[in-house]
Protein backbone atom coordinates (compact mmCIF):
# COMPACT_ATOMS: atom_id res chain seq x y z
CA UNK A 1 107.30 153.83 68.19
CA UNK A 2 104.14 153.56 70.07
CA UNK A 3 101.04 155.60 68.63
CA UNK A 4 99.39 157.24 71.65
CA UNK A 5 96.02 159.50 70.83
CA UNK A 6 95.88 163.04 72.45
CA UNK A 7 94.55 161.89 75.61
CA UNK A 8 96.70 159.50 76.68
CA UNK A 9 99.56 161.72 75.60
CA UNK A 10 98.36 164.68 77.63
CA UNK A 11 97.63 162.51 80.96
CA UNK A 12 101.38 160.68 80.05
CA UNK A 13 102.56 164.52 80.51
CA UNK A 14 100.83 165.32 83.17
CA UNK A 15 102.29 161.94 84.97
CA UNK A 16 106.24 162.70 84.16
CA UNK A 17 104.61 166.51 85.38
CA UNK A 18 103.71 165.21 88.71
CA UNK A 19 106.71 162.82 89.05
CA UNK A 20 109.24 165.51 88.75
CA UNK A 21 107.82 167.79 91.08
CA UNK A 22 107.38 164.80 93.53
CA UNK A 23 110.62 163.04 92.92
CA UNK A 24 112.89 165.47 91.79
CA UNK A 25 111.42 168.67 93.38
CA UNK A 26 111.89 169.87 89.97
CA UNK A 27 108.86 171.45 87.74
CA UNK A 28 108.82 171.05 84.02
CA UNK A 29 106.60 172.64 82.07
CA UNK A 30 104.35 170.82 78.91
CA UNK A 31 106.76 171.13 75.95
CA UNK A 32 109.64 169.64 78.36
CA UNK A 33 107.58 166.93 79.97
CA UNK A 34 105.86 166.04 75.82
CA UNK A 35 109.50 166.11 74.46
CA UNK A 36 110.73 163.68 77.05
CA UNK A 37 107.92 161.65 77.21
CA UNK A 38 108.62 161.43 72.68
CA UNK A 39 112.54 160.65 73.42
CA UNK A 40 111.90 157.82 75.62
CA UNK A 41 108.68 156.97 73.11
CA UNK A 42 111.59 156.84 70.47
CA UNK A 43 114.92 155.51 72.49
CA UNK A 44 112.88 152.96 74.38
CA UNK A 45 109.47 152.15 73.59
CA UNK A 46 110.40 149.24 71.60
CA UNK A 47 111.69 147.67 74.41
CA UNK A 48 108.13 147.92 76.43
CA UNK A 49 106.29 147.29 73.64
CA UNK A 50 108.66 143.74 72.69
CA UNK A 51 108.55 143.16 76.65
CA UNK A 52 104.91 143.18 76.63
CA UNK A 53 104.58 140.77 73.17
CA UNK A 54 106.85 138.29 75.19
CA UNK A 55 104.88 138.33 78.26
CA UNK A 56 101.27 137.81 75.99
CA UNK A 57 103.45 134.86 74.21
CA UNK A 58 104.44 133.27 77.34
CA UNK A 59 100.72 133.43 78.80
CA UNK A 60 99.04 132.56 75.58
CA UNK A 61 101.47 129.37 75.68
CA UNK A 62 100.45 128.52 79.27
CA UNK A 63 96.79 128.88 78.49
CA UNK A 64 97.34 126.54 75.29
CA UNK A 65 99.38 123.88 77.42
CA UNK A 66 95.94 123.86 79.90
CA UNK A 67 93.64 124.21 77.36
CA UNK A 68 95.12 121.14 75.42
CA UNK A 69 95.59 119.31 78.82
CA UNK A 70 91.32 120.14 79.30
CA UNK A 71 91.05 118.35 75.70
CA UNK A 72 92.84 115.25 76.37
CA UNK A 73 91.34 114.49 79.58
CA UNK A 74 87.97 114.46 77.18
CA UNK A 75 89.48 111.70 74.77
CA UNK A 76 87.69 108.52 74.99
CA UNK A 77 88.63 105.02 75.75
CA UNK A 78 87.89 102.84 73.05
CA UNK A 79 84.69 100.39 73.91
CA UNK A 80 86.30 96.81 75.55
CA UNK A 81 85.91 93.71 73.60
CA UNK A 82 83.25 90.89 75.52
CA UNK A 83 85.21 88.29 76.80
CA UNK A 84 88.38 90.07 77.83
């Protein structure tokens, strides 16, 4: 489950606030919008939060693949031998 502090939970309930009176044309008040918001926190948030680790993997892997790129282009070529 994801930890969110007081602040971010109340502006989270204010949001699913807002989108139910805009969407739905439906108002809920706090309790129903902070009980929602904890059901999909529980049900779901584990597949945002394992979406999100698989995204940073995939870009930390693509920065790695440049980065090593960067370090063999810095590889030198060993000196020549006179005469050759």
């Amino acid at each position: 489950m994801i930890k969110f502090d007081r602040d971010e939970k109340a502006l989270l309930v204010e949001q699913l606030q807002d989108y139910f009176q805009r969407e739905l044309d439906q108002e809920i008040g706090g309790f129903q919008a902070e009980f929602l918001l904890d059901f999909f926190n529980e049900q779901m948030g584990h597949h945002f939060y394992n979406r999100a680790l698989s995204d940073v993997q995939a870009l930390l892997n693509h920065r790695f693949e440049l980065l090593s790129e960067e370090v063999y282009q810095l590889e030198q070529a060993p000196p020549r031998k006179k005469g050759r």
